[in-house]
PDB file of N, CA and C in Angstrom:
ATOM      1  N   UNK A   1      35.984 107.578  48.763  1.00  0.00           N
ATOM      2  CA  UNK A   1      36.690 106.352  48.486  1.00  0.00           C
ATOM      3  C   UNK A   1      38.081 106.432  49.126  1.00  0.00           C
ATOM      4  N   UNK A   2      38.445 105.413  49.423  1.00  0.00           N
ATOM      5  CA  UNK A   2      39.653 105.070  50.529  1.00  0.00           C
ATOM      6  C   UNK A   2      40.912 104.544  49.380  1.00  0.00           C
ATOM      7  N   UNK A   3      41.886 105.607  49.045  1.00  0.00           N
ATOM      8  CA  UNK A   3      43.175 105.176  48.048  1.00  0.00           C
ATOM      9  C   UNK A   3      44.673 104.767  49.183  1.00  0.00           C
ATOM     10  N   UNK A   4      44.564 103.535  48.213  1.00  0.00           N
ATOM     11  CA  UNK A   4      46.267 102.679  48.891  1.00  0.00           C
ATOM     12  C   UNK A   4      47.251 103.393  48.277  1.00  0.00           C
ATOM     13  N   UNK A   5      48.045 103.274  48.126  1.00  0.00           N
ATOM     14  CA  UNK A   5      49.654 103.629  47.472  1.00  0.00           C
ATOM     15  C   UNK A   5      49.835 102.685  47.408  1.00  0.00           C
ATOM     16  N   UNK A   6      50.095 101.494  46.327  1.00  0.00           N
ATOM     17  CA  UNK A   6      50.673 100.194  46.232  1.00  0.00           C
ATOM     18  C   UNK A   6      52.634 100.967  45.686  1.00  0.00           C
ATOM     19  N   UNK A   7      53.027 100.195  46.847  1.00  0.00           N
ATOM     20  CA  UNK A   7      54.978 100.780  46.683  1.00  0.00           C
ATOM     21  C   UNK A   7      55.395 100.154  44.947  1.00  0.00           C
ATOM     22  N   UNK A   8      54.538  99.435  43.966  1.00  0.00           N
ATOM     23  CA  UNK A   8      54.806  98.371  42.737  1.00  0.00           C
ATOM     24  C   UNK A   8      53.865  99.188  41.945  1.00  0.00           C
ATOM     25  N   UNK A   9      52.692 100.094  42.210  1.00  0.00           N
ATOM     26  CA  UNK A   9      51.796 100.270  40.940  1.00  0.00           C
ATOM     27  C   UNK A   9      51.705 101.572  41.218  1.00  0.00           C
ATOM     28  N   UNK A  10      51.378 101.922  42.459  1.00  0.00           N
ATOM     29  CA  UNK A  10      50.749 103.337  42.761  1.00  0.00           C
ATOM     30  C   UNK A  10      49.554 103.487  43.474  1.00  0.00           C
ATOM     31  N   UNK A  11      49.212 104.268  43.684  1.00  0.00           N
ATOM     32  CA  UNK A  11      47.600 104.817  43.894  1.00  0.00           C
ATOM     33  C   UNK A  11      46.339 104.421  43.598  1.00  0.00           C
ATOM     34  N   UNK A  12      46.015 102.942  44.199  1.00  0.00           N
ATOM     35  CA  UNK A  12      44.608 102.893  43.551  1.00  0.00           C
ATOM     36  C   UNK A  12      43.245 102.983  44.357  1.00  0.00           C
ATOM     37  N   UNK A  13      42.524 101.932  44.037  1.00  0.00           N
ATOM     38  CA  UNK A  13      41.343 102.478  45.540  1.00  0.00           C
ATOM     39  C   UNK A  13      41.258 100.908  45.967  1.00  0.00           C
ATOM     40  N   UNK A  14      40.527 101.514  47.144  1.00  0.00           N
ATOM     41  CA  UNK A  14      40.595 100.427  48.167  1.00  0.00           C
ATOM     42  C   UNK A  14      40.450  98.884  47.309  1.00  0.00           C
ATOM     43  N   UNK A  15      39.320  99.126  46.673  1.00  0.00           N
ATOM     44  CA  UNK A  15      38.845  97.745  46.310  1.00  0.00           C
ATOM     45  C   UNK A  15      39.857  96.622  45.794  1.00  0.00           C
ATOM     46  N   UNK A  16      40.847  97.715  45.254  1.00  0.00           N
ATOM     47  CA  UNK A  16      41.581  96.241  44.579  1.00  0.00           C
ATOM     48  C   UNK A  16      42.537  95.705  45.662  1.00  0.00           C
ATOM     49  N   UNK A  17      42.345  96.103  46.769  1.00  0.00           N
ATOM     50  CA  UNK A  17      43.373  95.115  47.811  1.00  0.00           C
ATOM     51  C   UNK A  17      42.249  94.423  48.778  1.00  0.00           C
ATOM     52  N   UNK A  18      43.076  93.449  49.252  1.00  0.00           N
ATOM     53  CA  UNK A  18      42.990  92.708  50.420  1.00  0.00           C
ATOM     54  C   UNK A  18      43.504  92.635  51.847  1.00  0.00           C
ATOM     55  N   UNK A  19      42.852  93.102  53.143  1.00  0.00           N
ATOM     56  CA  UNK A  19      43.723  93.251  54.413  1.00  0.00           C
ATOM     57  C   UNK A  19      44.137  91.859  54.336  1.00  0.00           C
ATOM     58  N   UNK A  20      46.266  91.789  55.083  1.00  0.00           N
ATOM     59  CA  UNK A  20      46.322  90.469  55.672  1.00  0.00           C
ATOM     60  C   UNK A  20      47.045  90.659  56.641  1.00  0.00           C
ATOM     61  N   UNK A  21      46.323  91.054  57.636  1.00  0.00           N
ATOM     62  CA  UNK A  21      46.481  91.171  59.079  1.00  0.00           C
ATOM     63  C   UNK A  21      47.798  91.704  59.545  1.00  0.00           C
ATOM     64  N   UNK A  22      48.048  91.566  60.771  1.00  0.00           N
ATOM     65  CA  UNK A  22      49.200  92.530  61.248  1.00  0.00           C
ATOM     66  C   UNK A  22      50.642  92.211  60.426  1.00  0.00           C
ATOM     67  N   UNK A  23      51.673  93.038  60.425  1.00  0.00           N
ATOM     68  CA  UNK A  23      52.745  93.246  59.686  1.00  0.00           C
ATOM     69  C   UNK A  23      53.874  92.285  61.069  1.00  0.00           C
ATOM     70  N   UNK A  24      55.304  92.365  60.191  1.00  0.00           N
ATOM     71  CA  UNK A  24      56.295  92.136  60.506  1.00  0.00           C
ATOM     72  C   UNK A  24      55.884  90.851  61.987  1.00  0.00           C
ATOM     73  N   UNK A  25      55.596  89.885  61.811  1.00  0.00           N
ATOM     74  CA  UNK A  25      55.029  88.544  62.648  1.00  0.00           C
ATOM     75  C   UNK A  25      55.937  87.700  62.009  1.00  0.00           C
ATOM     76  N   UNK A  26      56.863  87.048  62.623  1.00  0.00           N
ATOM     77  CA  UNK A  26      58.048  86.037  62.193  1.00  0.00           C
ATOM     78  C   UNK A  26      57.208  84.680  62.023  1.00  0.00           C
ATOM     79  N   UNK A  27      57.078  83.803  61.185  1.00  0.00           N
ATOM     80  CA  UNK A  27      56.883  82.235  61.311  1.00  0.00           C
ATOM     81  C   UNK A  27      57.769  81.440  61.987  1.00  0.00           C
ATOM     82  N   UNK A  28      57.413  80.904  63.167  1.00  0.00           N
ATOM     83  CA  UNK A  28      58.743  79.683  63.888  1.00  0.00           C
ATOM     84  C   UNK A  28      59.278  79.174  63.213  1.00  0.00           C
ATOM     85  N   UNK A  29      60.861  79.318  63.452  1.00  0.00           N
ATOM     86  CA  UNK A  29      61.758  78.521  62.782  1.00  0.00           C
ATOM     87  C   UNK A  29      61.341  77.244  62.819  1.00  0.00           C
ATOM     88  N   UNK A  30      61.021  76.637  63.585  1.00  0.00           N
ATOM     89  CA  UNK A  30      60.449  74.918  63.432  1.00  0.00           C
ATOM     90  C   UNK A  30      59.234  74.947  64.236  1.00  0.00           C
ATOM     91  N   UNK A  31      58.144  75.171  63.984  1.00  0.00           N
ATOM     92  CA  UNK A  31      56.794  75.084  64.082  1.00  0.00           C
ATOM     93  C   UNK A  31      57.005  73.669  64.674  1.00  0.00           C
ATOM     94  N   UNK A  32      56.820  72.299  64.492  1.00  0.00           N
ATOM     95  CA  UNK A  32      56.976  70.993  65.055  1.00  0.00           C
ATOM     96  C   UNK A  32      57.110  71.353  66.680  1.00  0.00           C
ATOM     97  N   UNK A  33      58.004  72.448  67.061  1.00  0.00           N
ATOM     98  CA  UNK A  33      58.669  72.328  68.381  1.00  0.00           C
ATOM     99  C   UNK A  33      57.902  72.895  69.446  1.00  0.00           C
ATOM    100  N   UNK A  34      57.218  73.349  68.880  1.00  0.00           N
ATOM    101  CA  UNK A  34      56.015  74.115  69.391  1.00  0.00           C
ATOM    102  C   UNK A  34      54.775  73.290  70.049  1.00  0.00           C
ATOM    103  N   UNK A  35      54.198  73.710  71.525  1.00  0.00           N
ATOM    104  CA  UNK A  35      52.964  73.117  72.336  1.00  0.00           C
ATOM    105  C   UNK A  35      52.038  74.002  71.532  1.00  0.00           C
ATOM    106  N   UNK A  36      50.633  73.283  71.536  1.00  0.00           N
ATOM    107  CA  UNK A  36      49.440  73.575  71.156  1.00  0.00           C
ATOM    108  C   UNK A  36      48.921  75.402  71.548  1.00  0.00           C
ATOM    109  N   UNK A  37      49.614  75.492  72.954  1.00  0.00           N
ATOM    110  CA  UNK A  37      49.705  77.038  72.737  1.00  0.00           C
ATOM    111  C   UNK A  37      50.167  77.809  72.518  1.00  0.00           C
ATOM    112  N   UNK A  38      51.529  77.410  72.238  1.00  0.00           N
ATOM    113  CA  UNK A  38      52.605  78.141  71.567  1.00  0.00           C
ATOM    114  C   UNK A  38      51.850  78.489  69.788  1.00  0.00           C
ATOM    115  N   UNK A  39      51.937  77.579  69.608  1.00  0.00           N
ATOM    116  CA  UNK A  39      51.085  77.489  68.372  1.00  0.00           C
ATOM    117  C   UNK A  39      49.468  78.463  68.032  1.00  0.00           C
ATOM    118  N   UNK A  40      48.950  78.509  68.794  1.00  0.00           N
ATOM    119  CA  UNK A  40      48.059  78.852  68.977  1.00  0.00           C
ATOM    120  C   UNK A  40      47.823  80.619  69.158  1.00  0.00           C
ATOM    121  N   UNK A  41      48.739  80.415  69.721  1.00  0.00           N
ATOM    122  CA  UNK A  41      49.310  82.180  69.788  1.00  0.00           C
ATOM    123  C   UNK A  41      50.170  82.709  68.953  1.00  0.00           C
ATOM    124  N   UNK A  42      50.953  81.956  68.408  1.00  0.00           N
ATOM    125  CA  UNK A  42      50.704  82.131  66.592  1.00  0.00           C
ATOM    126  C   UNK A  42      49.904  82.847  65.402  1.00  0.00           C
ATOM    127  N   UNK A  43      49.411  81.501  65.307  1.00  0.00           N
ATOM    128  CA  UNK A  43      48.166  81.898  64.466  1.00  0.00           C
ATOM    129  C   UNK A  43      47.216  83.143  64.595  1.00  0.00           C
ATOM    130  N   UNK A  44      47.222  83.019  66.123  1.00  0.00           N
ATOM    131  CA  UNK A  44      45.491  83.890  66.883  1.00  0.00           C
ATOM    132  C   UNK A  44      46.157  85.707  67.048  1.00  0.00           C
ATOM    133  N   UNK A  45      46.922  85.484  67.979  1.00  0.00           N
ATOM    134  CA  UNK A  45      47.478  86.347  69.007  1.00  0.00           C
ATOM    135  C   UNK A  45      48.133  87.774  68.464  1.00  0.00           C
ATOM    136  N   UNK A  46      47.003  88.762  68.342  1.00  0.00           N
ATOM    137  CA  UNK A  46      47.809  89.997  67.885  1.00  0.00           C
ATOM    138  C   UNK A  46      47.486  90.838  68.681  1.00  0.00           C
ATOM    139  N   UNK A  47      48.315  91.750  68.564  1.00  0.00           N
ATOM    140  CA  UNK A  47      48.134  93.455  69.204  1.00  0.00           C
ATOM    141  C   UNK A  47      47.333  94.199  69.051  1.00  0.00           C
ATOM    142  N   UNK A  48      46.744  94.380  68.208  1.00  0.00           N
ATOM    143  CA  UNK A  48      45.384  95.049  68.067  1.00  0.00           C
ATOM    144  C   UNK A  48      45.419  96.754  68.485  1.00  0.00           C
ATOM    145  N   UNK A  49      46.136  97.261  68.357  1.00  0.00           N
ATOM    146  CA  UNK A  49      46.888  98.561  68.862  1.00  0.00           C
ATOM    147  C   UNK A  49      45.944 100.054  69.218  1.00  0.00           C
ATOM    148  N   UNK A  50      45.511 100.443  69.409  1.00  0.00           N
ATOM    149  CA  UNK A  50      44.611 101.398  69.209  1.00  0.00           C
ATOM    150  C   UNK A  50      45.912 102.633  68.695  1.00  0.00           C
ATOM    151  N   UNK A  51      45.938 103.011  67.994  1.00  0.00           N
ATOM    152  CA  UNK A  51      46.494 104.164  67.174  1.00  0.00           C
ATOM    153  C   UNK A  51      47.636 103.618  65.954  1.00  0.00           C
ATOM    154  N   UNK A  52      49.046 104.147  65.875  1.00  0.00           N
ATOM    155  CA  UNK A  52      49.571 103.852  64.975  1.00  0.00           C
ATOM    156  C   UNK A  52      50.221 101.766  64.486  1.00  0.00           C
ATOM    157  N   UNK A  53      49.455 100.936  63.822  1.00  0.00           N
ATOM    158  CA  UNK A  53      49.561 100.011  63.071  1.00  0.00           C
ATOM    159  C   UNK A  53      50.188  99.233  62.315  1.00  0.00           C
ATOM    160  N   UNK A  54      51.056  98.315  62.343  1.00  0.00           N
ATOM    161  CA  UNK A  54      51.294  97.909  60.982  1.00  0.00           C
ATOM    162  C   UNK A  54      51.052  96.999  60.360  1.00  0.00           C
ATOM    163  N   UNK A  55      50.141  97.026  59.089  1.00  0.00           N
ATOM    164  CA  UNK A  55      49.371  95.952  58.372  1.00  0.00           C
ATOM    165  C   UNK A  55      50.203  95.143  57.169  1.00  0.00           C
ATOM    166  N   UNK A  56      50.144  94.406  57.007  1.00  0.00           N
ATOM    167  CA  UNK A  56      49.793  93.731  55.667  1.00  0.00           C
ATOM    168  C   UNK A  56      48.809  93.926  54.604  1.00  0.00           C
ATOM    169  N   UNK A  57      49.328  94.423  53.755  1.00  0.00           N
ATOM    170  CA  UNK A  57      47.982  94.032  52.292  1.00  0.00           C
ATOM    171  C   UNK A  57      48.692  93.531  51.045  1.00  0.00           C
ATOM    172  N   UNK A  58      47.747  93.116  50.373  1.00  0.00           N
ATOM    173  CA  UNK A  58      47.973  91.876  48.874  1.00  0.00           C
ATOM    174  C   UNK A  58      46.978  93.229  47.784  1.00  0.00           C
ATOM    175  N   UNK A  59      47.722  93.614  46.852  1.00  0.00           N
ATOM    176  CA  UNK A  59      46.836  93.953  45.956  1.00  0.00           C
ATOM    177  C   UNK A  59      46.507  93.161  44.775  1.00  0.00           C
ATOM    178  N   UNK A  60      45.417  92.653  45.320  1.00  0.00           N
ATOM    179  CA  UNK A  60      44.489  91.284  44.868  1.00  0.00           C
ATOM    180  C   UNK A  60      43.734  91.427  43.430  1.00  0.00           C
ATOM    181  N   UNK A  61      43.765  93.045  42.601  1.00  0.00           N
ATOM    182  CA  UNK A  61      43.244  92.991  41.839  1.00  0.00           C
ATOM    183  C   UNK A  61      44.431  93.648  40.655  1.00  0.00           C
ATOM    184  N   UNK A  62      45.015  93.380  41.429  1.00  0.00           N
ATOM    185  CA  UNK A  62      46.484  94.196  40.308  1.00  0.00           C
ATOM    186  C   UNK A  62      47.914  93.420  40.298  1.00  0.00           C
ATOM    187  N   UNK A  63      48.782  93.917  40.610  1.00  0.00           N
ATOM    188  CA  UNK A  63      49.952  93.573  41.007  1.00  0.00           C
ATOM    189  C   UNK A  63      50.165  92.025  41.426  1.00  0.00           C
ATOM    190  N   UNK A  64      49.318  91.759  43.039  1.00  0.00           N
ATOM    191  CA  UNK A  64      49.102  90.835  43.451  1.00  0.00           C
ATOM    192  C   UNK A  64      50.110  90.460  44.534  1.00  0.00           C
ATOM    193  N   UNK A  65      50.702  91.465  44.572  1.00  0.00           N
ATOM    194  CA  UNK A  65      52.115  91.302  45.695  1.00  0.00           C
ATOM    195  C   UNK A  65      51.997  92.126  47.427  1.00  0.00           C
ATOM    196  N   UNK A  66      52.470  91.262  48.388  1.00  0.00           N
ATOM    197  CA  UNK A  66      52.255  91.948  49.577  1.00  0.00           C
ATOM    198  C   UNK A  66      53.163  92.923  49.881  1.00  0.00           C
ATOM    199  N   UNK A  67      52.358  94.025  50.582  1.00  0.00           N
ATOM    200  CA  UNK A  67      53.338  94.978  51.179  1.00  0.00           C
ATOM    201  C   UNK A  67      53.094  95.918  52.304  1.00  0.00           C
ATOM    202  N   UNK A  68      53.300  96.609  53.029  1.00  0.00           N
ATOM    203  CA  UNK A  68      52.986  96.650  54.167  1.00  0.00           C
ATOM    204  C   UNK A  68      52.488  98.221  54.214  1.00  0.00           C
ATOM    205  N   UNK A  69      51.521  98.391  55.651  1.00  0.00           N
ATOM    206  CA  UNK A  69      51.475 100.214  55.778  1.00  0.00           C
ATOM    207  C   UNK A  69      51.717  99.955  56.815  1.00  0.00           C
ATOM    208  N   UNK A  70      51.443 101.541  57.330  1.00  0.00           N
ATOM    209  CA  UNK A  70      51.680 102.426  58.697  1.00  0.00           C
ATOM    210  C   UNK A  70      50.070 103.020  58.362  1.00  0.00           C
ATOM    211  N   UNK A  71      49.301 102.793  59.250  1.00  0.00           N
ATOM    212  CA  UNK A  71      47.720 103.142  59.689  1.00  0.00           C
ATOM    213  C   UNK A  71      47.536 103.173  60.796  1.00  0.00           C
ATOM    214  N   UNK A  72      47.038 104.514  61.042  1.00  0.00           N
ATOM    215  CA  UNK A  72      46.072 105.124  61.798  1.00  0.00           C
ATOM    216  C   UNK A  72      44.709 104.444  62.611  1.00  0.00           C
ATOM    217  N   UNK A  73      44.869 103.781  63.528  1.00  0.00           N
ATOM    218  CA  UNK A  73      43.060 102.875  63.770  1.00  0.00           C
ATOM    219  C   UNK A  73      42.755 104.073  64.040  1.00  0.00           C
ATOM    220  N   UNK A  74      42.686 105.290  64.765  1.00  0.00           N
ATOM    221  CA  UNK A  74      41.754 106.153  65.815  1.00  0.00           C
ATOM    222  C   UNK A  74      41.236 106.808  63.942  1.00  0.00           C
ATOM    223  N   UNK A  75      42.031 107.252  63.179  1.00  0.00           N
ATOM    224  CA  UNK A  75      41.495 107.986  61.897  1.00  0.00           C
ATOM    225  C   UNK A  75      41.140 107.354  60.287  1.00  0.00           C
ATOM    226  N   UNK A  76      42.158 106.007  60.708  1.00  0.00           N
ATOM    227  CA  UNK A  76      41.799 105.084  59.346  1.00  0.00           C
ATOM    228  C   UNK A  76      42.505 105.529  58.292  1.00  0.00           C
ATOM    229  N   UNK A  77      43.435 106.551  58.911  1.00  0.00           N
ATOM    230  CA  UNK A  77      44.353 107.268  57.467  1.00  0.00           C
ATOM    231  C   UNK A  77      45.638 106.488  58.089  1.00  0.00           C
ATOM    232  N   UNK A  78      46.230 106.463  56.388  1.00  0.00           N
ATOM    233  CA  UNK A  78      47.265 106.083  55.847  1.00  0.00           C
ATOM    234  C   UNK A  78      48.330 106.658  56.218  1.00  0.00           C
ATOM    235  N   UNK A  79      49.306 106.205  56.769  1.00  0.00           N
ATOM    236  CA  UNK A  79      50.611 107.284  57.264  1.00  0.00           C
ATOM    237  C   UNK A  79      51.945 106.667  56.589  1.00  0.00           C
ATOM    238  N   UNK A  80      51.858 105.587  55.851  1.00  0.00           N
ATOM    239  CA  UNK A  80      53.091 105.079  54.893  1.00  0.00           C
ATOM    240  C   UNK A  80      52.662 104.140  54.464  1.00  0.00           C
ATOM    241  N   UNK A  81      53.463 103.641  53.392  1.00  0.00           N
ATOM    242  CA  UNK A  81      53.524 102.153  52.617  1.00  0.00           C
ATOM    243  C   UNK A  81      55.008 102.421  52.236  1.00  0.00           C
ATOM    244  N   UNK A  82      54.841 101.220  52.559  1.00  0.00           N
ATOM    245  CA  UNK A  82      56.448 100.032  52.281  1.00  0.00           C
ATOM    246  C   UNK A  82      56.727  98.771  51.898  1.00  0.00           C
ATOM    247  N   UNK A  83      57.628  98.518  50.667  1.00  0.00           N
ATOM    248  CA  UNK A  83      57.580  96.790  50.616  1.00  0.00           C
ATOM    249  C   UNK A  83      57.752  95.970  51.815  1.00  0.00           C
ATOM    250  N   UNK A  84      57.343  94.660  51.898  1.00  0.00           N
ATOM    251  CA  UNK A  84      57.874  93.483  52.567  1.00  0.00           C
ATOM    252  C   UNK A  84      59.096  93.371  52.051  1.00  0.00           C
ATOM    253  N   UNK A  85      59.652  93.093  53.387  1.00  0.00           N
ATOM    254  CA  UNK A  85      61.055  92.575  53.249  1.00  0.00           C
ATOM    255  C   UNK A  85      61.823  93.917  53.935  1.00  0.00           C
ATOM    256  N   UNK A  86      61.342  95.438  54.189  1.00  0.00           N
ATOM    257  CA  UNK A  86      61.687  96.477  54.086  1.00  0.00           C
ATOM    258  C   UNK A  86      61.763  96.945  55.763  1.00  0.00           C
ATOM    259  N   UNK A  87      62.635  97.958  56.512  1.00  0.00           N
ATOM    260  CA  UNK A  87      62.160  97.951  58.038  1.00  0.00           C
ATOM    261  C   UNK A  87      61.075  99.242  58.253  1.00  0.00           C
ATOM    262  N   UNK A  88      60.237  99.046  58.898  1.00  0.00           N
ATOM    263  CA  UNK A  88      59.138  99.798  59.112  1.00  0.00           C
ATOM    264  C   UNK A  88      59.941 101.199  59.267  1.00  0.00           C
ATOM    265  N   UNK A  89      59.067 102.264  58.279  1.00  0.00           N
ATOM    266  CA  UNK A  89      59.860 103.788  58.410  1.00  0.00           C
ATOM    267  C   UNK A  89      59.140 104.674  59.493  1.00  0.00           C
ATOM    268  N   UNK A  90      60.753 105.159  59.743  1.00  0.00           N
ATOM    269  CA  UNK A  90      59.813 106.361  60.866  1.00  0.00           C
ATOM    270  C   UNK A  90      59.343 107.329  60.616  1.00  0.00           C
ATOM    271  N   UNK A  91      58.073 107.712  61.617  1.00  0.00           N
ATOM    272  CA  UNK A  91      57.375 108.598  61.013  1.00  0.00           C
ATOM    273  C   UNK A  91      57.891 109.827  61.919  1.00  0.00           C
ATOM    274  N   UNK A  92      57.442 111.464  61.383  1.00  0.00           N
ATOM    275  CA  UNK A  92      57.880 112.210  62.040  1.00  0.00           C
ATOM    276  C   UNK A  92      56.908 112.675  63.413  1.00  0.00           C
ATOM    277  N   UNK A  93      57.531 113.446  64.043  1.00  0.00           N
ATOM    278  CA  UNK A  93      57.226 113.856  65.160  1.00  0.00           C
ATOM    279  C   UNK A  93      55.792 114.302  65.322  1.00  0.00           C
ATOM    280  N   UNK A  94      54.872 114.176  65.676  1.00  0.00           N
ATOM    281  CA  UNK A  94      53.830 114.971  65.906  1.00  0.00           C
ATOM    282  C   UNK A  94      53.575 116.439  66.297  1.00  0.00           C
ATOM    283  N   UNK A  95      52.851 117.037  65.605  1.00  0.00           N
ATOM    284  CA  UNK A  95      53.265 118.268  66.580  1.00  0.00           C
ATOM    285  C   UNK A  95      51.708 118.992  67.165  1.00  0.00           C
ATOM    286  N   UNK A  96      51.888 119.303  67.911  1.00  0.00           N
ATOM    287  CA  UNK A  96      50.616 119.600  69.037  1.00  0.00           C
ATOM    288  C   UNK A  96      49.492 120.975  68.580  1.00  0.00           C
TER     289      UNK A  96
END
């Protein structure tokens, strides 16, 4: 079983959250001003990163509040959690 760190409750398992897609994505200050592809790349348009991530999740069966990680795509492991609102932390150095 796959455990979150919610930064508000703690440690639970996967199930009680919800992915919501990539992290730190600004909303246009005035959306209106925006062409259909401006817009469009918005909504659609992410990075998709192959290695280190940063997500969004809602823990949907608890808390209920969003907050963000640092994940791994190549391993699917967890390398931080942090509130929203918070600047993405650095991680340390790798070592070989």
């Amino acid at each position: 079983m796959l455990l979150i760190q919610c930064p508000y409750c703690g440690e639970r398992p996967e199930s009680e959250f919800a992915y919501g897609g990539e992290a730190h994505i600004a909303r246009p200050a005035d959306p209106s001003t925006l062409n259909d592809d401006q817009w469009a790349a918005f909504l659609y348009m992410r990075s998709n990163t192959k290695g280190i991530h940063a997500e969004r999740w809602r823990h949907a069966r608890g808390c209920n509040r969003f907050f963000n990680a640092l994940r791994d795509t190549t391993s699917d492991r967890f390398l931080a959690f942090y509130r929203t609102g918070t600047p993405r932390p650095a991680l340390p150095e790798r070592q070989p």
